[in-house]
C-alpha atoms as a PDB file:
ATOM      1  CA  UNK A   1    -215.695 -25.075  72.776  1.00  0.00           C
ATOM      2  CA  UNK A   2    -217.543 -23.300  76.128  1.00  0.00           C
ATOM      3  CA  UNK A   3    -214.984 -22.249  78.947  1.00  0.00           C
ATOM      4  CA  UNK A   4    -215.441 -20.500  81.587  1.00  0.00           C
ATOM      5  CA  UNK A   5    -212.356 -18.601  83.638  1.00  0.00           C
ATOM      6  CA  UNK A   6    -211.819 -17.498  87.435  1.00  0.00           C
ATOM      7  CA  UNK A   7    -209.336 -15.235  88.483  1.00  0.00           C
ATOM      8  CA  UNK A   8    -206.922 -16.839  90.974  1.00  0.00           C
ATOM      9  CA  UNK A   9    -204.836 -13.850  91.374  1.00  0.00           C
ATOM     10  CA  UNK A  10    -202.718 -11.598  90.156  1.00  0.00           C
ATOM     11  CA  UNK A  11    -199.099 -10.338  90.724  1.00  0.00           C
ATOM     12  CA  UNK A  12    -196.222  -7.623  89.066  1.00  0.00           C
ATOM     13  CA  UNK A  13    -194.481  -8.944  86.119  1.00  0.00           C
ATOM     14  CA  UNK A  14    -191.220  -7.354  84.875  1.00  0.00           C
ATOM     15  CA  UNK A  15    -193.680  -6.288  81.812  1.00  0.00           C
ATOM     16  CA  UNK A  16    -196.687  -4.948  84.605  1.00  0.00           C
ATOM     17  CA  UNK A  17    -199.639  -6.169  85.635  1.00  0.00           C
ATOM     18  CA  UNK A  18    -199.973 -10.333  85.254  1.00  0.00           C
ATOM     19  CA  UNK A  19    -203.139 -12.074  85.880  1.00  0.00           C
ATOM     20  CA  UNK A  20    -203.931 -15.799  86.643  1.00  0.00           C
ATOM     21  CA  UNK A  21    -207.371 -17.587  85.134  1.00  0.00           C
ATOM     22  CA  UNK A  22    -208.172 -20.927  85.711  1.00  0.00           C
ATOM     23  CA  UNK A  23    -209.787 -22.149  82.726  1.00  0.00           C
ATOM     24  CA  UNK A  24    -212.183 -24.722  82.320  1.00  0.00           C
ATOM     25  CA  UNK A  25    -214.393 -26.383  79.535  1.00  0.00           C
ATOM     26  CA  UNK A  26    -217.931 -26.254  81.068  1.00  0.00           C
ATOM     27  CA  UNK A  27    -221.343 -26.723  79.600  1.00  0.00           C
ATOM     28  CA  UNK A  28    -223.269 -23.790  78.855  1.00  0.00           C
ATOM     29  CA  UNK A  29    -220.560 -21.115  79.595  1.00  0.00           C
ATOM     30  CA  UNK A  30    -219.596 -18.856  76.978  1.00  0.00           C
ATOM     31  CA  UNK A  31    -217.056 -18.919  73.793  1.00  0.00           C
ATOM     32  CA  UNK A  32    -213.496 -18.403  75.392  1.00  0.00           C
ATOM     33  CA  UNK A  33    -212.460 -15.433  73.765  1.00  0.00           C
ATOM     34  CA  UNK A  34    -215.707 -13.388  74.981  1.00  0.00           C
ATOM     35  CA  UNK A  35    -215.824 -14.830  78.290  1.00  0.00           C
ATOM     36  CA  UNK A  36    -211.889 -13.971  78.955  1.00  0.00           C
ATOM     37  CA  UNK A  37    -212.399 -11.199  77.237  1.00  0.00           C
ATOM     38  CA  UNK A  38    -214.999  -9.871  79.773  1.00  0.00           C
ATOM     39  CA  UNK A  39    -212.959 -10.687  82.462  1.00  0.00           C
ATOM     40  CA  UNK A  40    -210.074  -8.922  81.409  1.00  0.00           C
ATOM     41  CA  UNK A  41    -212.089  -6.081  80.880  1.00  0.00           C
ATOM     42  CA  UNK A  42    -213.798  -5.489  84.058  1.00  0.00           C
ATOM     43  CA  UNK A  43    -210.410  -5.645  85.597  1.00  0.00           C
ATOM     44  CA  UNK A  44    -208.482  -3.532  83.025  1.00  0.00           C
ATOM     45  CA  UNK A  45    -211.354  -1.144  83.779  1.00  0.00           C
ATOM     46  CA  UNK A  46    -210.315  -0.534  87.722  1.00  0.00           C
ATOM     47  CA  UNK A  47    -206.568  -0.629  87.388  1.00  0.00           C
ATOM     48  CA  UNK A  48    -203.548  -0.742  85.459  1.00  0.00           C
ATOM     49  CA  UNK A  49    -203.635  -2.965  81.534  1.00  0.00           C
ATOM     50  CA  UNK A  50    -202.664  -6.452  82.346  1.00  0.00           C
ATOM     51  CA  UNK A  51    -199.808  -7.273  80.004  1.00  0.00           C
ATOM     52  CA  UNK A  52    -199.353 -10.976  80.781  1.00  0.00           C
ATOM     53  CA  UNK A  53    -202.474 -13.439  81.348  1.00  0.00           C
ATOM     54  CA  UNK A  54    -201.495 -16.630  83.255  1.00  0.00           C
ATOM     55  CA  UNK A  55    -203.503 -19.292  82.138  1.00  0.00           C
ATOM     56  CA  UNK A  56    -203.960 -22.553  84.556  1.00  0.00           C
ATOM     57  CA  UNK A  57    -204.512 -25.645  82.999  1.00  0.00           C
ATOM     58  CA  UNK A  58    -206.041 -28.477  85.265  1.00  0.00           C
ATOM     59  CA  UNK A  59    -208.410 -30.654  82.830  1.00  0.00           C
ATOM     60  CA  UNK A  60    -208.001 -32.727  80.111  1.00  0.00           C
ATOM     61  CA  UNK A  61    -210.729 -31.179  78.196  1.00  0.00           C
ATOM     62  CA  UNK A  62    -208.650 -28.514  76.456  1.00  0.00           C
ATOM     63  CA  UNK A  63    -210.030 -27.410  73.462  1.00  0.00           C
ATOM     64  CA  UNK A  64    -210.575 -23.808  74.751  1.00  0.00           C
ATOM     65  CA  UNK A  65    -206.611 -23.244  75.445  1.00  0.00           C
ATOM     66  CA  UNK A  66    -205.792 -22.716  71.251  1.00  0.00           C
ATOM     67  CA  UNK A  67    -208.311 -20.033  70.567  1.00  0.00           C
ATOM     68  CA  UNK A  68    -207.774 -18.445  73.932  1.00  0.00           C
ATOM     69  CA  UNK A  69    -204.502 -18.431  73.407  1.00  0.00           C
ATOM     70  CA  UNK A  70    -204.509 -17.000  70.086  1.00  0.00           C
ATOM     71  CA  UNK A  71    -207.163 -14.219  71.015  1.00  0.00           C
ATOM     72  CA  UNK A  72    -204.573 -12.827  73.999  1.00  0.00           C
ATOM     73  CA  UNK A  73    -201.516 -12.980  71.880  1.00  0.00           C
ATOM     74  CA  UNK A  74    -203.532 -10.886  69.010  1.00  0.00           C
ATOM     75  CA  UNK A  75    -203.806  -8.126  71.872  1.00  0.00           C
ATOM     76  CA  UNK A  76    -200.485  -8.004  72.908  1.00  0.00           C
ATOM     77  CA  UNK A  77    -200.787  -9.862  75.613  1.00  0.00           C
ATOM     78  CA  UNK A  78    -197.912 -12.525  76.560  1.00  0.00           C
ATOM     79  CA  UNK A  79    -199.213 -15.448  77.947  1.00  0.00           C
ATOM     80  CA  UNK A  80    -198.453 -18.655  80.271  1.00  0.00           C
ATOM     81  CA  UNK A  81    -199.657 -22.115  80.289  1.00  0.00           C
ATOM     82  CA  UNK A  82    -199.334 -23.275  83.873  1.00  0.00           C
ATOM     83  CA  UNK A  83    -200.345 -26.978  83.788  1.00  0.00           C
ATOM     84  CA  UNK A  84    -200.492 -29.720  85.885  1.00  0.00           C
ATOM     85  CA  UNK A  85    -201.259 -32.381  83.528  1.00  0.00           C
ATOM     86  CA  UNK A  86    -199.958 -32.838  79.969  1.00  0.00           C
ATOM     87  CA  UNK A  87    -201.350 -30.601  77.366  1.00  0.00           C
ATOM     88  CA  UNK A  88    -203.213 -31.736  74.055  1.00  0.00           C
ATOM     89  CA  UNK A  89    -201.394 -31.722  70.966  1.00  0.00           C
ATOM     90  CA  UNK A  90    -203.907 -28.590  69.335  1.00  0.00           C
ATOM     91  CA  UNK A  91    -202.804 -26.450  72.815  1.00  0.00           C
ATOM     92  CA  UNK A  92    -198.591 -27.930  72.341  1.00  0.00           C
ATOM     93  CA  UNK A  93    -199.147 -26.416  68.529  1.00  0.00           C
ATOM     94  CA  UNK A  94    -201.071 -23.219  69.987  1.00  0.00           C
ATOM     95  CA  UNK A  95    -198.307 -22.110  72.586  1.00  0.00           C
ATOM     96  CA  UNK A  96    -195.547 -22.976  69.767  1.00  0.00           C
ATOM     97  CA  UNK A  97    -197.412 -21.053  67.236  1.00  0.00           C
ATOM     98  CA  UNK A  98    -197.703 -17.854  69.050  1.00  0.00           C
ATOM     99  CA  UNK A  99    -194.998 -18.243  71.363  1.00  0.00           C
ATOM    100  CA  UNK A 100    -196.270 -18.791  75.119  1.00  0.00           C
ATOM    101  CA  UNK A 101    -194.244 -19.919  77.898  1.00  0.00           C
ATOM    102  CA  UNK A 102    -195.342 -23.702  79.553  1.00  0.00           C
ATOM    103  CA  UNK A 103    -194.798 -23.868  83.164  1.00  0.00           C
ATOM    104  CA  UNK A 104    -195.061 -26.958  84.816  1.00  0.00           C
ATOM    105  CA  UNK A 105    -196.570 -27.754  88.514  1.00  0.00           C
ATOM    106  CA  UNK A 106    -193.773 -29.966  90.411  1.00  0.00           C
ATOM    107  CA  UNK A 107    -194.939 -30.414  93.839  1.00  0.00           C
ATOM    108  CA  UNK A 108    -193.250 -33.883  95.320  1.00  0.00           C
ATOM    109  CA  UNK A 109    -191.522 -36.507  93.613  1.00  0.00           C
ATOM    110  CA  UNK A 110    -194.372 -39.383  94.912  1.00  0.00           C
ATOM    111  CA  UNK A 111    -197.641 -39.675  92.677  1.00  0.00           C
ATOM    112  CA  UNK A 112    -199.897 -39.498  95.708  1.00  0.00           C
ATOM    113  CA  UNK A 113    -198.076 -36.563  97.453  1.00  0.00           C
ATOM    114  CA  UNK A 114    -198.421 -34.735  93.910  1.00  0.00           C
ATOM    115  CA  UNK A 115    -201.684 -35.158  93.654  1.00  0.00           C
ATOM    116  CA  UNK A 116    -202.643 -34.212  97.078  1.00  0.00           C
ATOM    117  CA  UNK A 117    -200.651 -31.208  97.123  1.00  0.00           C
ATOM    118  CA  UNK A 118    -201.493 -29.685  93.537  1.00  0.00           C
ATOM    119  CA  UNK A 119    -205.037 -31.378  92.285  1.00  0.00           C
ATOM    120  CA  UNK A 120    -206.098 -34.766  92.096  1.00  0.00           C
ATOM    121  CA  UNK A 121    -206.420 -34.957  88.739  1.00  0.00           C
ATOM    122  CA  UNK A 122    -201.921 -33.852  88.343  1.00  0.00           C
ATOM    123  CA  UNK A 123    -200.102 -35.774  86.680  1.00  0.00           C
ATOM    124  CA  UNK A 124    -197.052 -37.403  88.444  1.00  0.00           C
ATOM    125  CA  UNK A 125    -193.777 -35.228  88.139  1.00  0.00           C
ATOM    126  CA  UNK A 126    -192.182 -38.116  86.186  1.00  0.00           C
ATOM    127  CA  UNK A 127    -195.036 -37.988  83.786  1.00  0.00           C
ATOM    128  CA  UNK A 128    -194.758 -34.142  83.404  1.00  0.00           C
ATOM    129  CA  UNK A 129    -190.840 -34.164  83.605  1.00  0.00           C
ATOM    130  CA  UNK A 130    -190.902 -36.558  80.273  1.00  0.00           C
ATOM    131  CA  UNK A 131    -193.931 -34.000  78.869  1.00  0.00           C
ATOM    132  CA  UNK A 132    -191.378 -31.355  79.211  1.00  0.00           C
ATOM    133  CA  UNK A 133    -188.486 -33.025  76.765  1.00  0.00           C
ATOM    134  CA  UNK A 134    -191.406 -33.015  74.222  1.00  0.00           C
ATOM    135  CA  UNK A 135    -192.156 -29.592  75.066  1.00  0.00           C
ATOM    136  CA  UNK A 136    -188.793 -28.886  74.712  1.00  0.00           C
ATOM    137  CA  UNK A 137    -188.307 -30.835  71.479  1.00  0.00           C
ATOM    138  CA  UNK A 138    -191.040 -28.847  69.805  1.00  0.00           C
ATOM    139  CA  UNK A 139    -189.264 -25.808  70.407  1.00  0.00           C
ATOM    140  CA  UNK A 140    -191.340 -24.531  73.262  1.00  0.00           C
ATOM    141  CA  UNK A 141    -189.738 -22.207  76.402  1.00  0.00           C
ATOM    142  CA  UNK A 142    -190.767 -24.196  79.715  1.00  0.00           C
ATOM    143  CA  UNK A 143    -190.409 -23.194  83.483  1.00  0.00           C
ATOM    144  CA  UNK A 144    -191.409 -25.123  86.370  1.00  0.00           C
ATOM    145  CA  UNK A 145    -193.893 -23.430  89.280  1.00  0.00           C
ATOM    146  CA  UNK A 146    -192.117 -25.410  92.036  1.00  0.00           C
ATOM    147  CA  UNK A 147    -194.501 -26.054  94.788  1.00  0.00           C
ATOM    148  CA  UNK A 148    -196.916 -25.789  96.401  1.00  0.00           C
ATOM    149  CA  UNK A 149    -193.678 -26.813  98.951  1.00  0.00           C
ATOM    150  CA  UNK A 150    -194.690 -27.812 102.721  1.00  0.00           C
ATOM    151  CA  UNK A 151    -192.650 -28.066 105.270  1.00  0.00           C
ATOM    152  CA  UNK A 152    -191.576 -31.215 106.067  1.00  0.00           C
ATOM    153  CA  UNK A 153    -192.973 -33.044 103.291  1.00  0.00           C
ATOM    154  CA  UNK A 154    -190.728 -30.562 101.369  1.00  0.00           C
ATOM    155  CA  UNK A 155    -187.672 -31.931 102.974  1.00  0.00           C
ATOM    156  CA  UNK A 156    -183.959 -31.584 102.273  1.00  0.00           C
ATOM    157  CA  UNK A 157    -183.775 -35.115 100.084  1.00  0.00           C
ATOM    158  CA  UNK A 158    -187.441 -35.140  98.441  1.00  0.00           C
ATOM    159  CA  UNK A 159    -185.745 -31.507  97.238  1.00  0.00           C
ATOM    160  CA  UNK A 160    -182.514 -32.321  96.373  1.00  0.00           C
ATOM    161  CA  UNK A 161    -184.183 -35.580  94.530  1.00  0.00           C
ATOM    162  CA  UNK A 162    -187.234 -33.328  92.885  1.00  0.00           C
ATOM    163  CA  UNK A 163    -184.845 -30.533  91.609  1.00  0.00           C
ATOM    164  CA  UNK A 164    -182.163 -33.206  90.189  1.00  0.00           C
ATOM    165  CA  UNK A 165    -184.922 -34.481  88.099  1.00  0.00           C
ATOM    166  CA  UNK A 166    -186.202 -31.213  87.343  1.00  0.00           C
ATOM    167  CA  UNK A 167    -182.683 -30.244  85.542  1.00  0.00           C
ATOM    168  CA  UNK A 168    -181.736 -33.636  84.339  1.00  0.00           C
ATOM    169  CA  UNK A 169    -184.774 -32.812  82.298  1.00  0.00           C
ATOM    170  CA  UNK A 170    -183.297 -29.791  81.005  1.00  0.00           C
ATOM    171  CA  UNK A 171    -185.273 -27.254  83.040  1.00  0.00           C
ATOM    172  CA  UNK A 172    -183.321 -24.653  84.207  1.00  0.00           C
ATOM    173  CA  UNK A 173    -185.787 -21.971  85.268  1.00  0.00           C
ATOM    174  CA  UNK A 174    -188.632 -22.342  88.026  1.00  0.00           C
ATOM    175  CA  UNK A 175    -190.439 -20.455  90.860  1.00  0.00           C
ATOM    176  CA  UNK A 176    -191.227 -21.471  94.125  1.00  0.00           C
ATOM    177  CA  UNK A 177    -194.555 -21.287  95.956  1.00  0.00           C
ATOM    178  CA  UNK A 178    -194.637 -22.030  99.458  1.00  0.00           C
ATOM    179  CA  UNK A 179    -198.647 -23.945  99.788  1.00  0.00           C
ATOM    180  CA  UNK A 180    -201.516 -22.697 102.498  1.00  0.00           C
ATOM    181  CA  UNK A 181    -202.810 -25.381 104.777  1.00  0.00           C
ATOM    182  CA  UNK A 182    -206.348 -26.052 103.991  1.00  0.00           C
ATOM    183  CA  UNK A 183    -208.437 -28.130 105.480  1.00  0.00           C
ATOM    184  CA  UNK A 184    -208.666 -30.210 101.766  1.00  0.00           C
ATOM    185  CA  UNK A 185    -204.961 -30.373 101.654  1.00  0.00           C
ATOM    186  CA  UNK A 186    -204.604 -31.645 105.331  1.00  0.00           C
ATOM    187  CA  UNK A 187    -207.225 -34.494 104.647  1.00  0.00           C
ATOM    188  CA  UNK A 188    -205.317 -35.372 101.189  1.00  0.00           C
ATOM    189  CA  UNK A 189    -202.292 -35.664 102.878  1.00  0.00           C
ATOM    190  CA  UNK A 190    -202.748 -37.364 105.667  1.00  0.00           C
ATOM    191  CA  UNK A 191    -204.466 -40.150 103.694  1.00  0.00           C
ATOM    192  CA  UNK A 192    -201.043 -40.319 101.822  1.00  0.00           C
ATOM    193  CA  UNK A 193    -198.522 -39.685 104.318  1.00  0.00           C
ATOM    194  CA  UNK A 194    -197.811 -40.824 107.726  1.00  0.00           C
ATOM    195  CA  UNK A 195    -199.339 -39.497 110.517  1.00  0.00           C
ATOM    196  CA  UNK A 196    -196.351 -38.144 112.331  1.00  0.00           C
ATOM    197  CA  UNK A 197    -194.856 -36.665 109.146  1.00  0.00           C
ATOM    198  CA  UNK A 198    -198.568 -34.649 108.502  1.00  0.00           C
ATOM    199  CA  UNK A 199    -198.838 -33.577 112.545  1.00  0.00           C
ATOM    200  CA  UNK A 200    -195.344 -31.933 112.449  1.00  0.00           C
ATOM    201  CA  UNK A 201    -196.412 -30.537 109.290  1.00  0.00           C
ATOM    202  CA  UNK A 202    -199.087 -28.718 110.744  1.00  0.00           C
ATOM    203  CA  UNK A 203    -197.468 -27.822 113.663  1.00  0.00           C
ATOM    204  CA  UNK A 204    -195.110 -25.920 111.368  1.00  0.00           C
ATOM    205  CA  UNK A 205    -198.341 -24.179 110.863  1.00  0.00           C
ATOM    206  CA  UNK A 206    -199.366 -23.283 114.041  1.00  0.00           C
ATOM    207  CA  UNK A 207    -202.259 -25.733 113.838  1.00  0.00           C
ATOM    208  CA  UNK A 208    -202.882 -28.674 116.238  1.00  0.00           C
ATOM    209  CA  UNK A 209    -203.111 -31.718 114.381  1.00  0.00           C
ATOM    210  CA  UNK A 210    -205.254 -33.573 117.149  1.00  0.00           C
ATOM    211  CA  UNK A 211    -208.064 -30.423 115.754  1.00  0.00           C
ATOM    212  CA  UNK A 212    -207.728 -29.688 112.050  1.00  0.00           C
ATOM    213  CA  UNK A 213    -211.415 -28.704 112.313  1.00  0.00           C
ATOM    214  CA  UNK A 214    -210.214 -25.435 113.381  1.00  0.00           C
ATOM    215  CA  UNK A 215    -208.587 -24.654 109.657  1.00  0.00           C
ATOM    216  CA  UNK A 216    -210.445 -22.006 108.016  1.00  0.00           C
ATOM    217  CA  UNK A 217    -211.950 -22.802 104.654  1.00  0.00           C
ATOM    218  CA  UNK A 218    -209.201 -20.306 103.108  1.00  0.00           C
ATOM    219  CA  UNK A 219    -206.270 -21.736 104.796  1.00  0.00           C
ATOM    220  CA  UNK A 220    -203.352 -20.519 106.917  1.00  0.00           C
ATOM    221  CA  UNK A 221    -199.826 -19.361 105.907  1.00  0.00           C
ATOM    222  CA  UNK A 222    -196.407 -20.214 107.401  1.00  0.00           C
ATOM    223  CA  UNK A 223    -195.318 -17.648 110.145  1.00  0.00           C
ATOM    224  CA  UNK A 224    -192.700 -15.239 108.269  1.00  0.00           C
ATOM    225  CA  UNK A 225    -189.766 -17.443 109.991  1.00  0.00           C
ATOM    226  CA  UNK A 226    -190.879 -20.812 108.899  1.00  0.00           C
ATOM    227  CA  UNK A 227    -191.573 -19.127 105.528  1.00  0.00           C
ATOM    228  CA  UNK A 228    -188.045 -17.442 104.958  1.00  0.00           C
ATOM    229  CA  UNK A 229    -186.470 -21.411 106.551  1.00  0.00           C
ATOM    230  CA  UNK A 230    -187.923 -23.005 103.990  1.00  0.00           C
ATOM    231  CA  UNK A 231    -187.667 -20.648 101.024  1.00  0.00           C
ATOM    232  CA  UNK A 232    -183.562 -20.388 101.835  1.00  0.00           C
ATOM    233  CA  UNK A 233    -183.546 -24.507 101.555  1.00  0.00           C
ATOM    234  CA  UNK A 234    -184.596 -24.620  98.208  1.00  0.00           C
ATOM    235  CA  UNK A 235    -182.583 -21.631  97.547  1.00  0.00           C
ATOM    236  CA  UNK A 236    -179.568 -23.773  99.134  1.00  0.00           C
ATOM    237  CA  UNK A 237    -180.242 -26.935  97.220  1.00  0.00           C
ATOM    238  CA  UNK A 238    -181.118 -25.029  93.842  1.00  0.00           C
ATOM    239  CA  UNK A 239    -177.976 -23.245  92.978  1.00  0.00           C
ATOM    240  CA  UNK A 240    -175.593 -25.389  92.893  1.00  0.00           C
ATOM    241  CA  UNK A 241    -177.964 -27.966  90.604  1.00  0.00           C
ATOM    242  CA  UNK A 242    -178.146 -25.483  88.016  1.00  0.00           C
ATOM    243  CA  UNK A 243    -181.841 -24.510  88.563  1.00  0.00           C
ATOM    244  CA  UNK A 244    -182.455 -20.244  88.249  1.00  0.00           C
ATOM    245  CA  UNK A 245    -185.105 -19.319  90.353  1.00  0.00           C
ATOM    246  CA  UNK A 246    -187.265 -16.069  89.164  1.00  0.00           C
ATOM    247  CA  UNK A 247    -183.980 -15.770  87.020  1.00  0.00           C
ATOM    248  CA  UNK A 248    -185.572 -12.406  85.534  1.00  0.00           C
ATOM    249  CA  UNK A 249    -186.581 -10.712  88.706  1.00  0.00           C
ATOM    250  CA  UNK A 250    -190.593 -12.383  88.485  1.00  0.00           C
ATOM    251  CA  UNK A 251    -192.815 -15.371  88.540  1.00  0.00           C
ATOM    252  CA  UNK A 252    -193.065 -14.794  84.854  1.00  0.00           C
ATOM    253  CA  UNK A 253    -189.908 -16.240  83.749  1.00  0.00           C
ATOM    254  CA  UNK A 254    -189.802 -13.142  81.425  1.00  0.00           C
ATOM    255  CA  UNK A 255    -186.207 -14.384  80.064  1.00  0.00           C
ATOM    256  CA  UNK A 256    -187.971 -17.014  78.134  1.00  0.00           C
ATOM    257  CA  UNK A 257    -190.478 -14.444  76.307  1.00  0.00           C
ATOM    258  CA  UNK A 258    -190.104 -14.243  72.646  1.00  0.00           C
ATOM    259  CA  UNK A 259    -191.466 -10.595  72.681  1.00  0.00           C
ATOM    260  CA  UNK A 260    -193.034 -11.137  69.300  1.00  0.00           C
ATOM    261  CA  UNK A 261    -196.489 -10.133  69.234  1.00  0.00           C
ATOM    262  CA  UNK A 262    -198.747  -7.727  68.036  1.00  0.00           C
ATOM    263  CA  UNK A 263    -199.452  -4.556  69.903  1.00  0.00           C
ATOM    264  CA  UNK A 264    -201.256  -3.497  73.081  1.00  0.00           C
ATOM    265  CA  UNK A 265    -205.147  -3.801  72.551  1.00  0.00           C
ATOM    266  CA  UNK A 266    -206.775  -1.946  75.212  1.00  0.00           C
ATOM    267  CA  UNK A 267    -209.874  -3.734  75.890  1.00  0.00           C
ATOM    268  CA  UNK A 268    -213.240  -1.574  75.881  1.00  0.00           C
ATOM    269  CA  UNK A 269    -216.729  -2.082  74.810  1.00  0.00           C
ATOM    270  CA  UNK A 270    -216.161  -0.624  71.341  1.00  0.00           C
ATOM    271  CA  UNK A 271    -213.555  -3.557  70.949  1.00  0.00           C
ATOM    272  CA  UNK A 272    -215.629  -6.585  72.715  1.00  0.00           C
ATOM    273  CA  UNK A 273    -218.480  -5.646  70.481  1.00  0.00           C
ATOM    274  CA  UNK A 274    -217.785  -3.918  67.566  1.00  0.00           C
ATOM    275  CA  UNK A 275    -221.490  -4.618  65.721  1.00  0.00           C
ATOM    276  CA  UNK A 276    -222.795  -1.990  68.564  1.00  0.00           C
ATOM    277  CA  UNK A 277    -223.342   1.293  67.379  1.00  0.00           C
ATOM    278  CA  UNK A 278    -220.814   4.310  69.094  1.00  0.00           C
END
């Protein structure tokens, strides 16, 4: 199986550096392991070792997760599936055998607000709420990423109702992400929502909803107020439900690691290619 990987981002884990891929099967890319493998290299290369690899799962053509997978853990890497749609049952087995953490997307508790917020390919949160009881059942740790959370469509009942569902399901860890506004994520939206709900949105933004054309391609972010508002709702609404949020100090849900793996592989050319002469 051919994947290729982009880095999203990265951020400090309670173990050091964590990176997120997106990983996709594509046609003509290059085996997983030496394609991640060069990645992780030419970033290991210009900083500190990356200790966790957070990989983002947004396809149904997964047949690159299980070697991937096994490759990082092999190097002492702890890794992360962060999906948004239900994983195959060769990725389920992967992540059991070697011990990765699933974390789920949960962006809205409406199909079409899901999908416009995370991907339009998501799954619905009931859909990945019921995944995570078989996750669960097969003896896997699972977290959910909650969010990307806007303001107003992330309101005080659709929160309340999401993170009731969230632990009825017997997830008790998650992390919130507050989402950019993009000019992609307006348009979904407001083809899903109604109008006045999606113009106070933005205006929550800064952004005048009678103009999205002034979004920039990247986005914008919520003013530092609006951000801390929000952030202290789900905080508000979360605690007494039973739902942890960065329970370990990180997105990485580090709690949940089984800390069984082999040890830290520093990658270099000698190790991507070992046929080459020293």
């Amino acid at each position: 199986m051919s994947a290729a990987f982009t880095a999203l981002g990265e951020f400090r884990s309670c173990g050091g550096r964590a990176i997120v891929f997106a990983g996709e099967a594509r046609e003509g890319a290059g085996v997983p392991e030496l394609a991640l493998a060069s990645a992780l290299a030419e970033r290991e290369a210009t900083g500190d070792p990356v200790r966790v690899v957070v990989l983002r799962v947004s396809g149904r053509e997964q047949g690159w997760i299980a070697p991937t997978v096994a490759w990082l853990v092999g190097r002492g890497r702890r890794v992360l599936l962060r999906t948004c749609v239900t994983l195959s049952r060769p990725a389920i087995a992967a992540a059991r055998r070697h011990g990765a953490t699933v974390i789920l997307e949960l962006a809205h508790s409406h199909a079409a607000v899901q999908a416009a917020l995370v991907g339009p390919h998501a799954d619905s949160t009931a859909t990945l709420l019921l995944h995570a009881q078989h996750l669960r059942a097969c003896d896997l740790e699972v977290a959910t990423w909650l969010g990307p959370l806007m303001p107003t469509v992330a309101d005080d009942r659709m929160l309340e109702s999401l993170i009731r569902h969230v632990v009825a399901a017997d997830l008790v860890d998650g992390h919130v992400v507050l989402g950019r506004l993009t000019p992609g994520r307006f348009e979904a939206l407001a083809r899903v929502l109604p109008w006045s709900q999606v113009a106070t949105m933005a205006r929550a933004f800064g952004v005048d909803p009678a103009v999205p054309e002034v979004l920039p391609v990247a986005g914008v972010h919520l003013s530092p107020m609006a951000d801390g508002v929000l952030r202290h709702a789900v905080r508000r609404i979360a605690a007494p439900l039973g739902l942890r949020l960065d329970h370990c100090g990180c997105p990485a849900q580090c709690h949940l690691d089984p800390e069984q793996r082999a040890p830290y592989v520093a990658l270099a050319t000698t190790e991507l290619f070992p046929d080459l002469p020293v």
